[in-house]
Protein backbone atom coordinates (compact mmCIF):
# COMPACT_ATOMS: atom_id res chain seq x y z
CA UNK A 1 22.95 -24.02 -11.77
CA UNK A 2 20.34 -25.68 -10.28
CA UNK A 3 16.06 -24.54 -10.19
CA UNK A 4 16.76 -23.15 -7.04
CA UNK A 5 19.51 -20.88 -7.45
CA UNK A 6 18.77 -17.19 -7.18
CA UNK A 7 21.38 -14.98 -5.66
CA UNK A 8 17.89 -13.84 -3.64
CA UNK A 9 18.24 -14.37 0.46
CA UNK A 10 14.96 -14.28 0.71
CA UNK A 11 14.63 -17.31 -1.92
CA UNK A 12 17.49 -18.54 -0.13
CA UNK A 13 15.80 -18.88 2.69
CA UNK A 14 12.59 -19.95 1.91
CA UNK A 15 14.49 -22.96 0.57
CA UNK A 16 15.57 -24.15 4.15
CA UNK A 17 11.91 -23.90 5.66
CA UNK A 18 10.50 -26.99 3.34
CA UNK A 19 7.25 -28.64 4.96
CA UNK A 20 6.22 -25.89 7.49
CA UNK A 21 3.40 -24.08 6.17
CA UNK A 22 3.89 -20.95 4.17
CA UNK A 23 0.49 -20.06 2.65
CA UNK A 24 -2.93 -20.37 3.97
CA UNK A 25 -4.94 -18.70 1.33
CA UNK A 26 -8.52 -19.11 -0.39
CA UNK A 27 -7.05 -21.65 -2.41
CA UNK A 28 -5.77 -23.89 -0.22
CA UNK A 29 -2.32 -24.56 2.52
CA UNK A 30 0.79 -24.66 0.94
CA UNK A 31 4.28 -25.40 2.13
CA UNK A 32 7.69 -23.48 1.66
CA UNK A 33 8.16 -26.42 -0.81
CA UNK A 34 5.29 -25.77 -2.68
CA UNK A 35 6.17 -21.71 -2.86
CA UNK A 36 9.69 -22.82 -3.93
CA UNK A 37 8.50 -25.18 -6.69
CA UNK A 38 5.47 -23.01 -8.01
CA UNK A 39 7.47 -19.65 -8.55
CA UNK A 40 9.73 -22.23 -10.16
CA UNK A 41 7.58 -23.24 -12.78
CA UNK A 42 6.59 -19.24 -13.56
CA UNK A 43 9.75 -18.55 -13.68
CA UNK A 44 9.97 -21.02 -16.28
CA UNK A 45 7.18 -20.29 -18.42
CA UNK A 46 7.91 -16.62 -18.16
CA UNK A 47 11.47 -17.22 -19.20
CA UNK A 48 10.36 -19.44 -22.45
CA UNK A 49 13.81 -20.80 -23.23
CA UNK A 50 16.01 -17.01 -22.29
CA UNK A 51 18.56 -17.38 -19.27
CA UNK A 52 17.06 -14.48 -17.72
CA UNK A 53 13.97 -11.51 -18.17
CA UNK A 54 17.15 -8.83 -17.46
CA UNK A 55 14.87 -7.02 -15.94
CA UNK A 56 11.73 -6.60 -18.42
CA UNK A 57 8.97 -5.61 -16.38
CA UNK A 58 5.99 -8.42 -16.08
CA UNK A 59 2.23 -7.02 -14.53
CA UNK A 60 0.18 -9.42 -12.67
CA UNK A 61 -3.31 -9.06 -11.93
CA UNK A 62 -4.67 -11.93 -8.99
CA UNK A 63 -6.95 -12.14 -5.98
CA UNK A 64 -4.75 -12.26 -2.60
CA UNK A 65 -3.74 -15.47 -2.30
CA UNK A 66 -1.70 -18.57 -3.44
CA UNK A 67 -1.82 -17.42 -7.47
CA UNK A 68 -0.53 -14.02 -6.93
CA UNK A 69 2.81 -14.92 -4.28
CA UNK A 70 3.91 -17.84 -6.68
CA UNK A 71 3.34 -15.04 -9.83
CA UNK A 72 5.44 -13.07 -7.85
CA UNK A 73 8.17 -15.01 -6.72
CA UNK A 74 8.23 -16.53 -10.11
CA UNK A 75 8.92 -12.88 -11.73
CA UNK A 76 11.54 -12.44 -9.43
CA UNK A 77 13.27 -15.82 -9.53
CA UNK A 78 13.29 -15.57 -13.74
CA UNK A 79 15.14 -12.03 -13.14
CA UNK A 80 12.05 -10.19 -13.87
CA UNK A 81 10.61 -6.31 -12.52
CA UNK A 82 7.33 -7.05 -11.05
CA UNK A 83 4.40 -4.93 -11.42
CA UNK A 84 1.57 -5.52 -9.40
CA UNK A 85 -1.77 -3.89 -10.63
CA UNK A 86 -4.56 -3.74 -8.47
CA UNK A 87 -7.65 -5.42 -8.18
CA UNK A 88 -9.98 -2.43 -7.31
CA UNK A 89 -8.68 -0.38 -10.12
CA UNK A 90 -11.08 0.35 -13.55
CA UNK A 91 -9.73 -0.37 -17.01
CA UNK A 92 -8.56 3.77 -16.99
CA UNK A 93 -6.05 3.11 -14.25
CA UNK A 94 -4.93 -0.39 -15.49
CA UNK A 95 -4.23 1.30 -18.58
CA UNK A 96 -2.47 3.77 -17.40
CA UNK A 97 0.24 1.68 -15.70
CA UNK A 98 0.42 -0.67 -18.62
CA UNK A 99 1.36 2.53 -20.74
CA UNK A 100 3.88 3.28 -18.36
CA UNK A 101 4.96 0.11 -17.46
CA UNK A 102 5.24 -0.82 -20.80
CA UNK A 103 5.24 -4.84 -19.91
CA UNK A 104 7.00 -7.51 -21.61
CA UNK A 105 4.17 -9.17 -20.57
CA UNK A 106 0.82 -9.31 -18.61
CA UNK A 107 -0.03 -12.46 -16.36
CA UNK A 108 -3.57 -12.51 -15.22
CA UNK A 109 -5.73 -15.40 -13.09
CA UNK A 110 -8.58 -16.50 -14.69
CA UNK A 111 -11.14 -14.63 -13.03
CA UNK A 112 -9.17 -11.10 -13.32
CA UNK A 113 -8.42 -11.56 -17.47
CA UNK A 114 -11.49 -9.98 -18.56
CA UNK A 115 -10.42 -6.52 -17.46
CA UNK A 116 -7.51 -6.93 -19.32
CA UNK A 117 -7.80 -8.90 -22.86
CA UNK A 118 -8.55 -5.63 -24.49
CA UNK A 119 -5.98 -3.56 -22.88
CA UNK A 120 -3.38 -6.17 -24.08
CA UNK A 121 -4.63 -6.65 -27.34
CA UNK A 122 -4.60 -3.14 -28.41
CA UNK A 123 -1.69 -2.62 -27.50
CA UNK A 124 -0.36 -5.94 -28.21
CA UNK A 125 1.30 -7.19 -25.26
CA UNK A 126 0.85 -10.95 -24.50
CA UNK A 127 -1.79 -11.99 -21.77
CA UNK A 128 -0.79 -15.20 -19.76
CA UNK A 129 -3.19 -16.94 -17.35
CA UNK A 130 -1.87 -18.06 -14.27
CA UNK A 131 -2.84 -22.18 -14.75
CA UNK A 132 -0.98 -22.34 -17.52
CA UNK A 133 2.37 -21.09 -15.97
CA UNK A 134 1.62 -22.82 -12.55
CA UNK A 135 1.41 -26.37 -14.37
CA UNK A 136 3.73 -29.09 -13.61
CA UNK A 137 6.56 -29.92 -15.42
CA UNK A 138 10.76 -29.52 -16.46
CA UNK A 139 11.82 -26.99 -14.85
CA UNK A 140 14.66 -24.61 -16.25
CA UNK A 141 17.66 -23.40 -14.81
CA UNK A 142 17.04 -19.90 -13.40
CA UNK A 143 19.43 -17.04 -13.78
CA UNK A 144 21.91 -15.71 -10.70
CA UNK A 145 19.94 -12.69 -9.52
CA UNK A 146 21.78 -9.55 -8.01
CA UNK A 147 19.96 -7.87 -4.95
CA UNK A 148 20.55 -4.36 -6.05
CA UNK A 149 18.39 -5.63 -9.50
CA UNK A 150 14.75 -4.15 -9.29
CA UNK A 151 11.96 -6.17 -7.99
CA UNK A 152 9.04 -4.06 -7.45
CA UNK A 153 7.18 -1.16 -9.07
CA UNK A 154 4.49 0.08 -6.94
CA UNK A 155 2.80 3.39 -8.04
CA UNK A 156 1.93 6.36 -5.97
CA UNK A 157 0.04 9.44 -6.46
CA UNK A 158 2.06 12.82 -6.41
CA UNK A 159 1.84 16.40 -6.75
CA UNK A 160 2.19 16.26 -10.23
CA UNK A 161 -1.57 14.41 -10.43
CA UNK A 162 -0.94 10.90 -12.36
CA UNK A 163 0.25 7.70 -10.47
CA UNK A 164 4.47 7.59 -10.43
CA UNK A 165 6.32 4.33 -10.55
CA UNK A 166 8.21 3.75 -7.58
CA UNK A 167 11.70 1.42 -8.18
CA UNK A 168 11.79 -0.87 -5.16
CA UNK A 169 15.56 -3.31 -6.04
CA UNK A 170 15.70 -6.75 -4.17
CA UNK A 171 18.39 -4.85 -1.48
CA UNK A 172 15.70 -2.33 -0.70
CA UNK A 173 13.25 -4.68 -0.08
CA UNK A 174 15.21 -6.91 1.99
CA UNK A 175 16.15 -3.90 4.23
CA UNK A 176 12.41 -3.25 4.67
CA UNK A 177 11.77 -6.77 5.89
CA UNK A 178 15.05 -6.78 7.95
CA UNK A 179 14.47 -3.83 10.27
CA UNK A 180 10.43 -4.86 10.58
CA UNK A 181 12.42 -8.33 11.97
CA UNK A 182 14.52 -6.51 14.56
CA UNK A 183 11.56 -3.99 15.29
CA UNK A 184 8.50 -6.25 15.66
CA UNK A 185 10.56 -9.24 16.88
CA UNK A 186 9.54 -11.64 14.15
CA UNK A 187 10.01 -15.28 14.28
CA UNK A 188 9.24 -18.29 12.70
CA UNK A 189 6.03 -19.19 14.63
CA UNK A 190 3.99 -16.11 13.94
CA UNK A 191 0.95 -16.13 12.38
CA UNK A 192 -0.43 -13.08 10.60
CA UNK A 193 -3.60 -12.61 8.96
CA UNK A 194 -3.49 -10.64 5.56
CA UNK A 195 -6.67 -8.90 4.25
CA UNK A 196 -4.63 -6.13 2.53
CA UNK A 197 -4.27 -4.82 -0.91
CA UNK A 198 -1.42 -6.08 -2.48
CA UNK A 199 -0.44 -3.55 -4.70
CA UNK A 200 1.44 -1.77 -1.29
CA UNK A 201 4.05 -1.56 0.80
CA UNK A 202 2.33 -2.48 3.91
CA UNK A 203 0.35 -5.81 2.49
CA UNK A 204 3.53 -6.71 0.11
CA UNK A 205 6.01 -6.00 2.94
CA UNK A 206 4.81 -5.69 6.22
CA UNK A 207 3.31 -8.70 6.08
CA UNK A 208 3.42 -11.15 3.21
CA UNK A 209 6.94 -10.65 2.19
CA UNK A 210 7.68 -9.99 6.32
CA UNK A 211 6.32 -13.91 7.40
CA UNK A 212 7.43 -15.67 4.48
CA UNK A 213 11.29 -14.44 4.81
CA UNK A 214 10.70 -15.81 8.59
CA UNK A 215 9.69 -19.29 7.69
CA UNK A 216 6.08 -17.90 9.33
CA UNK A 217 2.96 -18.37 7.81
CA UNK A 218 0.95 -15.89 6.23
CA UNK A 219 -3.17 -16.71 6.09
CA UNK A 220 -4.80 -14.55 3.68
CA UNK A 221 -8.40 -13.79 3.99
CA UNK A 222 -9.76 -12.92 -0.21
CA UNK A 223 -11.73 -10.04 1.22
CA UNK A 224 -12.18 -8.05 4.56
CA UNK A 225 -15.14 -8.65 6.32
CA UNK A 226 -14.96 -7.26 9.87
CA UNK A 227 -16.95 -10.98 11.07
CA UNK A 228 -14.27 -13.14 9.33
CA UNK A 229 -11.92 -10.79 10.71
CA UNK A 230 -13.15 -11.26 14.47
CA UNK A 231 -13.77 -15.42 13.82
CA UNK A 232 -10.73 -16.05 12.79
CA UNK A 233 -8.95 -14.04 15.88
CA UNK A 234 -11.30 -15.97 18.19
CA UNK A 235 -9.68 -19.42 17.35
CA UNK A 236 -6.50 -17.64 19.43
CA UNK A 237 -4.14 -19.27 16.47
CA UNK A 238 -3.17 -15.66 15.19
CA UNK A 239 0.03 -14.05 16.83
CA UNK A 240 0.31 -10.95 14.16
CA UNK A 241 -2.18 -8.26 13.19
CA UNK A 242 -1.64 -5.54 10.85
CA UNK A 243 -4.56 -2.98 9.60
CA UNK A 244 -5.40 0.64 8.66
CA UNK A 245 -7.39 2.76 10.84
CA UNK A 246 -10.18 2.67 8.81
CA UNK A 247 -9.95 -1.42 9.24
CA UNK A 248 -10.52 -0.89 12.96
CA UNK A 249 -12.80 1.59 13.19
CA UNK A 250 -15.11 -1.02 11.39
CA UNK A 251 -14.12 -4.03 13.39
CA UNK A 252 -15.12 -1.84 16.47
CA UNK A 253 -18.86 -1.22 14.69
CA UNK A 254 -18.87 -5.12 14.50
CA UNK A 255 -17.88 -5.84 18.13
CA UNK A 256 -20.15 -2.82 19.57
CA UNK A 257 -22.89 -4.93 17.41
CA UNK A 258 -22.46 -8.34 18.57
CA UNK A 259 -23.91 -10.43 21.42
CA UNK A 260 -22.31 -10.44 24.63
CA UNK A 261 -21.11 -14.40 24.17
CA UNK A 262 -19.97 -13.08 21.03
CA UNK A 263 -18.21 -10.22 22.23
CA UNK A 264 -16.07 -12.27 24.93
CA UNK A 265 -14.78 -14.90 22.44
CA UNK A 266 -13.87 -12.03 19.61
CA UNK A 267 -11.98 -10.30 22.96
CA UNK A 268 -10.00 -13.46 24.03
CA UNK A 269 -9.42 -14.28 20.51
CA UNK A 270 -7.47 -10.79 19.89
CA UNK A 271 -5.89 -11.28 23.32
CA UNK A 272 -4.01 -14.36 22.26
CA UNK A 273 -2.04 -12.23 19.44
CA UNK A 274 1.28 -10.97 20.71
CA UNK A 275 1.47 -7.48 18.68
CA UNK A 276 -1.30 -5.54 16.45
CA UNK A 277 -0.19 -2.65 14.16
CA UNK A 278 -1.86 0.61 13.21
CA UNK A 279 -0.51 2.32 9.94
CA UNK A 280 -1.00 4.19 6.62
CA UNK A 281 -2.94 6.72 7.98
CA UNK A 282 -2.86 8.85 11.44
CA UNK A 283 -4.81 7.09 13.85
CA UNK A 284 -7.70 8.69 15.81
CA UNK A 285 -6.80 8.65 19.67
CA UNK A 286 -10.53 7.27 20.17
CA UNK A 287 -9.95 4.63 17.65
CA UNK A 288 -6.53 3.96 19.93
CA UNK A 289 -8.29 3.98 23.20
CA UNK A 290 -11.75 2.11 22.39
CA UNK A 291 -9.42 -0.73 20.77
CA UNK A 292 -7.60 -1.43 24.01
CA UNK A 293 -10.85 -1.57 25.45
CA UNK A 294 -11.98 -4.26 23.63
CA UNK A 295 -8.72 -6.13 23.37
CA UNK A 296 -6.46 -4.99 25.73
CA UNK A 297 -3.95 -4.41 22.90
CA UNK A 298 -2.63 -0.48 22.34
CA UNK A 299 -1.79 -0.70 18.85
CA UNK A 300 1.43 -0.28 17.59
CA UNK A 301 1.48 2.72 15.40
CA UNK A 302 4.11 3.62 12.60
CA UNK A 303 5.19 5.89 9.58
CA UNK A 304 6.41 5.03 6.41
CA UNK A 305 5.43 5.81 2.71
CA UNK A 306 6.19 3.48 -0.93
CA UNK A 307 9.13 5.15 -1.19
CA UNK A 308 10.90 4.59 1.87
CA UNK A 309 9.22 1.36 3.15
CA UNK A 310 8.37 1.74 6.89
CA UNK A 311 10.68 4.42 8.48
CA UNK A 312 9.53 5.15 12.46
CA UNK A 313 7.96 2.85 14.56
CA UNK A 314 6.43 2.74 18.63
CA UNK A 315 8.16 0.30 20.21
CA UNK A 316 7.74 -3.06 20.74
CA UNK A 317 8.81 -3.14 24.67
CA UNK A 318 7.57 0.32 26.00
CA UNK A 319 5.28 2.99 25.88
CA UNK A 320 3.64 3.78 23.21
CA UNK A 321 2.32 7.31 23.18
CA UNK A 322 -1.10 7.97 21.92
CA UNK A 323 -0.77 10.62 18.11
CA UNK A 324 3.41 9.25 18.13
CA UNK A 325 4.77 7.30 15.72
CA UNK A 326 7.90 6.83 17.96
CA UNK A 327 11.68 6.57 16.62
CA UNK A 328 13.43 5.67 13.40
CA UNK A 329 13.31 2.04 12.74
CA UNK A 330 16.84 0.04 12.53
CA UNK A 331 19.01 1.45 9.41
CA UNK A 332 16.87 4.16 8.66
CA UNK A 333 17.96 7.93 9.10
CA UNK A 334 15.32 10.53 10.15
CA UNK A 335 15.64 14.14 10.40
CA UNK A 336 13.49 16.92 10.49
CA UNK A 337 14.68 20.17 8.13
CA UNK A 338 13.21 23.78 7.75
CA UNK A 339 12.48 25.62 4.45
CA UNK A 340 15.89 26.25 3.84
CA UNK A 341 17.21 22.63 4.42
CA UNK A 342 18.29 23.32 7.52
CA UNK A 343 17.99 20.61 10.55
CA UNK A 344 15.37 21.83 13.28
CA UNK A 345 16.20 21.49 16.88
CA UNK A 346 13.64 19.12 19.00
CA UNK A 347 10.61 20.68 19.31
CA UNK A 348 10.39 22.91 16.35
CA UNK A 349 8.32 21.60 13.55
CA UNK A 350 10.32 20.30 10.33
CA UNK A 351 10.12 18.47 7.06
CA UNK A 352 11.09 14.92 7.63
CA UNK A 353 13.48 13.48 5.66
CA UNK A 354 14.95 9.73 5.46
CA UNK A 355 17.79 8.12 4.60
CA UNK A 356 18.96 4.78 4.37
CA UNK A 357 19.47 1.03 2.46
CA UNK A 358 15.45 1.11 2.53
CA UNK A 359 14.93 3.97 0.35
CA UNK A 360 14.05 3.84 -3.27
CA UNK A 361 16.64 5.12 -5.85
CA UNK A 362 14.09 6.45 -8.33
CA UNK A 363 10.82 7.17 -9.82
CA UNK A 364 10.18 5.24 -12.79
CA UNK A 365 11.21 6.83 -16.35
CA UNK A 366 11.39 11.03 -14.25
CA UNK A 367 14.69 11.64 -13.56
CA UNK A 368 13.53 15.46 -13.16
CA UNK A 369 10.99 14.17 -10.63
CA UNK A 370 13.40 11.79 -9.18
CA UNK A 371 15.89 14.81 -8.51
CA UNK A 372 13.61 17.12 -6.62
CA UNK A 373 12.71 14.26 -4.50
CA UNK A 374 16.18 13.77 -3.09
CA UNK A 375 18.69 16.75 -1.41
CA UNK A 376 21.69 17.15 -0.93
CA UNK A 377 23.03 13.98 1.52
CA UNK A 378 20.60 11.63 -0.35
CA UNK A 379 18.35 12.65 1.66
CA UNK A 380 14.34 11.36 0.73
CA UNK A 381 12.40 14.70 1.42
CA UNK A 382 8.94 13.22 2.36
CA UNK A 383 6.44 16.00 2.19
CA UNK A 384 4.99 15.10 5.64
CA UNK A 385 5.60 17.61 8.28
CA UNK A 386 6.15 16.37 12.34
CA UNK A 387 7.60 17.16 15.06
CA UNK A 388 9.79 15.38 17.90
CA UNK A 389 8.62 15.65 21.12
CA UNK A 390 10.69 14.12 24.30
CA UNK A 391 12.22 12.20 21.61
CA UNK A 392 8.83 10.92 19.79
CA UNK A 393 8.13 11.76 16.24
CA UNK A 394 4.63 12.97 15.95
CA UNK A 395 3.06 13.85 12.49
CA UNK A 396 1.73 16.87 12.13
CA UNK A 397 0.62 16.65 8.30
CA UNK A 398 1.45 17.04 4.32
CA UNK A 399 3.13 19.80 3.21
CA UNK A 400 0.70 19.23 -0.06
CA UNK A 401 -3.06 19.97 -0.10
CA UNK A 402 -3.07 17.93 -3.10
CA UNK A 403 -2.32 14.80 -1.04
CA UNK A 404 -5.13 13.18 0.47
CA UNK A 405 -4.78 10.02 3.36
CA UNK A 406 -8.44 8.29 2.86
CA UNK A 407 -8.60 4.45 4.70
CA UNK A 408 -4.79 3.89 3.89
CA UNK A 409 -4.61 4.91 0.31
CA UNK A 410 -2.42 8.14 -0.62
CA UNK A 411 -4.32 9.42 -3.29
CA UNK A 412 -3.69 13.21 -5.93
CA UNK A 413 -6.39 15.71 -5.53
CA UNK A 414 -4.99 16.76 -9.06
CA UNK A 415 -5.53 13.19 -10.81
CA UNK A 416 -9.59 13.43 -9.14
CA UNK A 417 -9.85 17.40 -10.50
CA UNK A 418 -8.64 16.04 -13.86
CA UNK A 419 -11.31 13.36 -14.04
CA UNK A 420 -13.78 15.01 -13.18
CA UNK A 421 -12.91 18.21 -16.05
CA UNK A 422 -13.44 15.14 -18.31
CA UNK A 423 -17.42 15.61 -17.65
CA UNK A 424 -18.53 17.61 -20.07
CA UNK A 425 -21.17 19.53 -17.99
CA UNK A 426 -18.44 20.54 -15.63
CA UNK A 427 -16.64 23.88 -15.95
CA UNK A 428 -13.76 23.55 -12.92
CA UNK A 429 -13.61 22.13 -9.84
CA UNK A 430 -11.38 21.77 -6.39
CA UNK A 431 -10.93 18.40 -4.78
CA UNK A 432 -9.86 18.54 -0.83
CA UNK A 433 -9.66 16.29 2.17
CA UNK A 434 -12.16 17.06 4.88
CA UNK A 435 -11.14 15.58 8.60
CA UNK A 436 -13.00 12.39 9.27
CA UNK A 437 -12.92 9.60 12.32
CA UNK A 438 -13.09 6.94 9.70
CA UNK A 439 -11.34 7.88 6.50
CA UNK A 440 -8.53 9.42 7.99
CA UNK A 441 -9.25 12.22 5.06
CA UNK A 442 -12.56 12.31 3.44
CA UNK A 443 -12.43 13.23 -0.41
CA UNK A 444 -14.94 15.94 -1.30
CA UNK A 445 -15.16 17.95 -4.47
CA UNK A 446 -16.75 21.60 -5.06
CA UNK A 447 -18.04 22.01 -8.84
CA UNK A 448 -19.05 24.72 -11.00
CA UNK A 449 -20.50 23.57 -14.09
CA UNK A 450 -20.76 25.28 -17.61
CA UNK A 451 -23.48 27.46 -18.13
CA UNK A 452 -26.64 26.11 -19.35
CA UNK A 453 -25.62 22.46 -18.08
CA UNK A 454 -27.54 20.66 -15.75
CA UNK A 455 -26.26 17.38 -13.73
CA UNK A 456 -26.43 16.02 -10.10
CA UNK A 457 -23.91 15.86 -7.41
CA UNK A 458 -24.36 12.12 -8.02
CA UNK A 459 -24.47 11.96 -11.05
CA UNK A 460 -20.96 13.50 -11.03
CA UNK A 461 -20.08 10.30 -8.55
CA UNK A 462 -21.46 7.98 -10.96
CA UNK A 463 -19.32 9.25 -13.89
CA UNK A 464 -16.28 9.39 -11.67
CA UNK A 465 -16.66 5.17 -10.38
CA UNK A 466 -16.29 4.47 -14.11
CA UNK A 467 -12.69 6.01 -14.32
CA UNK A 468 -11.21 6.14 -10.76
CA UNK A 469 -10.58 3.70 -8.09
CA UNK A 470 -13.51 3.42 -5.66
CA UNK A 471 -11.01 5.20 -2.75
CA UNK A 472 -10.97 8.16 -4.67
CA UNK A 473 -14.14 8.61 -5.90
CA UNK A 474 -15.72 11.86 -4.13
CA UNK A 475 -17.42 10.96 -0.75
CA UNK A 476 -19.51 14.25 -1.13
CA UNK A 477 -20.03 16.52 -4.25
CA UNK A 478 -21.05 20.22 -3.75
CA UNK A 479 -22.45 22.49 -6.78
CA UNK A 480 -21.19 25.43 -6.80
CA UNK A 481 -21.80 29.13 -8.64
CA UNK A 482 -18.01 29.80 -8.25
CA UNK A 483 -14.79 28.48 -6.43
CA UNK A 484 -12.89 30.65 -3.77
CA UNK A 485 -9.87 32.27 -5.13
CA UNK A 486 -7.47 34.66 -3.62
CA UNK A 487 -6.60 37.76 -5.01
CA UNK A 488 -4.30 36.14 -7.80
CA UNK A 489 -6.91 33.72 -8.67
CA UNK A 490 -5.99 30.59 -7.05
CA UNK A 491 -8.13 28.46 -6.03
CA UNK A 492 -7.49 28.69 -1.97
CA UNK A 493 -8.50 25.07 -1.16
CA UNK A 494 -8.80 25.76 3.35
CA UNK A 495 -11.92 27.68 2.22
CA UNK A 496 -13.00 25.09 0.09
CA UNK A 497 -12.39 22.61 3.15
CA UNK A 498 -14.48 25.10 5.24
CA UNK A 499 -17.44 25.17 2.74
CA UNK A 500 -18.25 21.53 3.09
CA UNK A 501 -17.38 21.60 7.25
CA UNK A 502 -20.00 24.24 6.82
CA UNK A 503 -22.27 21.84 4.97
CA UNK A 504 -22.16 18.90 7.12
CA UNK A 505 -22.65 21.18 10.05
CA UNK A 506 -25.80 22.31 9.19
């Protein structure tokens, strides 16, 4: 068996597209040939003589970029389960997937392996740097991979407060990517510009993992800045788009803020792209109607979730209705259910549930968790309430007030209220989303400290950027005597949500 063998299509593949260009990233342009022999030689190095990783799980920390798509094709190619951890995320949160996780190993790039030597030397888990394993030379032959093998753990906050692994196998993935093909109408000479975090489902699949299975090229930007954003539209090379609402909403500020020169070529620029995307969060009709303004482009908006992938989508042909997320995407199963698991008729609000090859099979290491996910039918029960409307799924919201949509990331009220207990001037607490044109959900916590203690709302802020990721670090931090409760004592979170609408009202 030869270097490139893999049992993978989308390896497969990749292997027939040779010179075009695959990568345009930070570090450089590199071809399908370069992809092919790079995730080659990490396949090798992670593989260190073995026929195959049988599925040990391997975390890589990178910037976006060249480093991190040849770590990851490399895990996958040497039979590994990759783990991406993310960049933003304090040592608290790495180690809390590396405990999880529990790696084989942990490959970082050079300017990432600070934040994790002592993480992996306490507890002894071996820290590779991405040079070593991307260096030239013999290459070994890599293990027949199966599709239904996993490829992906990506966690996600839940009810339950701490991130959850979610199992994404090679067949789920490449169900993903297949009805994004059919839906968007990829083809091999798009180009689509990547800013993203790639620790998700929409930077991982939507786009990176989307162009490259096309033969298309993928340019990666290591940062967004709404000005590189707009400059690099305006050279009218860019046929692809994909962003959170929050991501527009800023490249609006810009555009509103430039020149009128400016303004024209940053229009024209956009004009030249064939489709732009909306997703991860519900997008404000404003930020829908100002956008098409500017562009002429109404932005495609969709649903999905880690779990499931992508599972409705506006069309590409066709109206696309402004607060709709449209129809089911190819292979995927949507219905709406009431409390008692029952299907809804069209009209009547529901539960939505999914089904389909693009659906994860479980949550890492819960099987009790992984149960109460799935009905009977193996049926996905979301969480997300919506509602179908002359046959258009509109969202209506979660079932969960613990589940908070700020700029894209799903985040746990819970995990937040847990952090900030830690403090040890703080008594209790309530963590809740607040409606806002920017973040989609704005994260604001009420406090009652312990008697006698003294701190400040940002102080509280300041402690909390030291353990949590900066998207779920408290936008706004009220001090208060007592929380709301009902009459058995909960906590009743609307009327914590109405104390700071009150407060920013004022």
């Amino acid at each position: 068996m030869d270097s490139h063998s893999s049992g993978l299509r989308l390896v497969e593949r990749a292997g027939t597209f040779h010179d075009r260009p695959a990568l345009l990233a930070p570090e450089g342009a590199f071809t399908f040939d370069d992809l092919m022999s790079a995730s080659a030689a990490v396949a090798t190095g992670l593989l260190a003589g073995r026929d195959s990783l049988d599925g040990e799980r391997i975390c890589y920390l990178a910037p976006p970029g060249w480093a991190y798509t040849a770590m990851q094709w490399g895990v996958w190619r040497a039979g590994g389960f990759g783990v991406p951890l993310a960049t933003s995320h304090p040592e608290r949160e790495l180690a809390w997937v590396l405990d999880d996780a529990k790696p084989e190993a942990v490959v970082a790039h050079p300017s990432l392996a600070g934040r994790l030597q002592d993480l992996t030397n306490d507890r002894k888990i071996p820290l590779l740097l991405t040079p070593a394993l991307l260096r030239d030379g013999p290459r070994a032959e890599l293990p027949e991979v199966d599709e239904s093998d996993p490829a992906l753990m990506l966690y996600t906050s839940g009810t339950t407060g701490k991130p959850k692994g979610v199992v994404l196998t090679h067949a789920n993935l490449r169900a993903q990517v297949e009805a994004l093909s059919e839906a968007w109408g990829w083809t091999q000479d798009d180009h689509i510009l990547l800013h993203l975090p790639l620790h998700h489902v929409h930077g991982i699949v939507n786009v990176l993992t989307s162009a490259l299975w096309h033969g298309a090229t993928c340019e990666v930007l290591p940062r967004f800045r709404a000005v590189d954003v707009w400059e690099r539209l305006a050279r009218c090379e860019v046929t692809l788009y994909m962003a959170v609402p929050t991501v527009y909403r800023r490249l609006i500020d810009a555009w509103d803020a430039a020149d009128t020169d400016t303004r024209e070529a940053w229009s024209q620029g956009a004009r030249a792209c064939r489709l732009m995307v909306s997703g991860s969060a519900a997008l404000p009709v404003p930020t829908l109607e100002r956008w098409e303004e500017i562009t002429g482009h109404r932005l495609l908006e969709r649903y999905g979730m880690t779990e499931i992938g992508m599972g409705l989508s506006n069309p590409l042909e066709g109206a696309r209705r402004a607060g709709f997320v449209g129809t089911p995407l190819p292979g995927v199963e949507a219905r709406l259910v009431d409390d008692d698991d029952l299907e809804v008729q069209e009209g009547t609000p529901g539960t939505i549930q999914v089904r389909g090859p693009a659906v994860f099979g479980e949550y890492w290491h819960r099987p009790d968790e992984t149960a109460e996910a799935f009905t009977v039918g193996g049926w996905f029960q979301t969480g997300d309430q919506a509602v179908v409307e002359d046959g258009a799924w509109r969202i209506l919201g979660r079932n969960s007030v613990d589940i908070l949509k700020t700029g894209g990331e799903k985040i746990s009220a819970l995990e937040i209220e847990d952090t900030l207990r830690s403090h040890p001037a703080v008594a209790d607490c309530a963590v809740v989303g607040v409606a806002d044109v920017d973040w989609g959900d704005r994260v604001c916590a009420a406090v009652v400290l312990r008697p006698g203690e003294i701190t400040s709302a940002e102080a509280l802020r300041s402690f909390s950027k030291k353990r949590l990721a900066p998207y779920k670090v408290p936008k706004d931090v009220l001090l208060l005597e007592e929380l709301p409760r009902n009459a058995m004592g909960k906590v009743t979170k609307p009327a914590v949500r109405d104390l700071f609408i009150e407060e920013n009202d004022e």
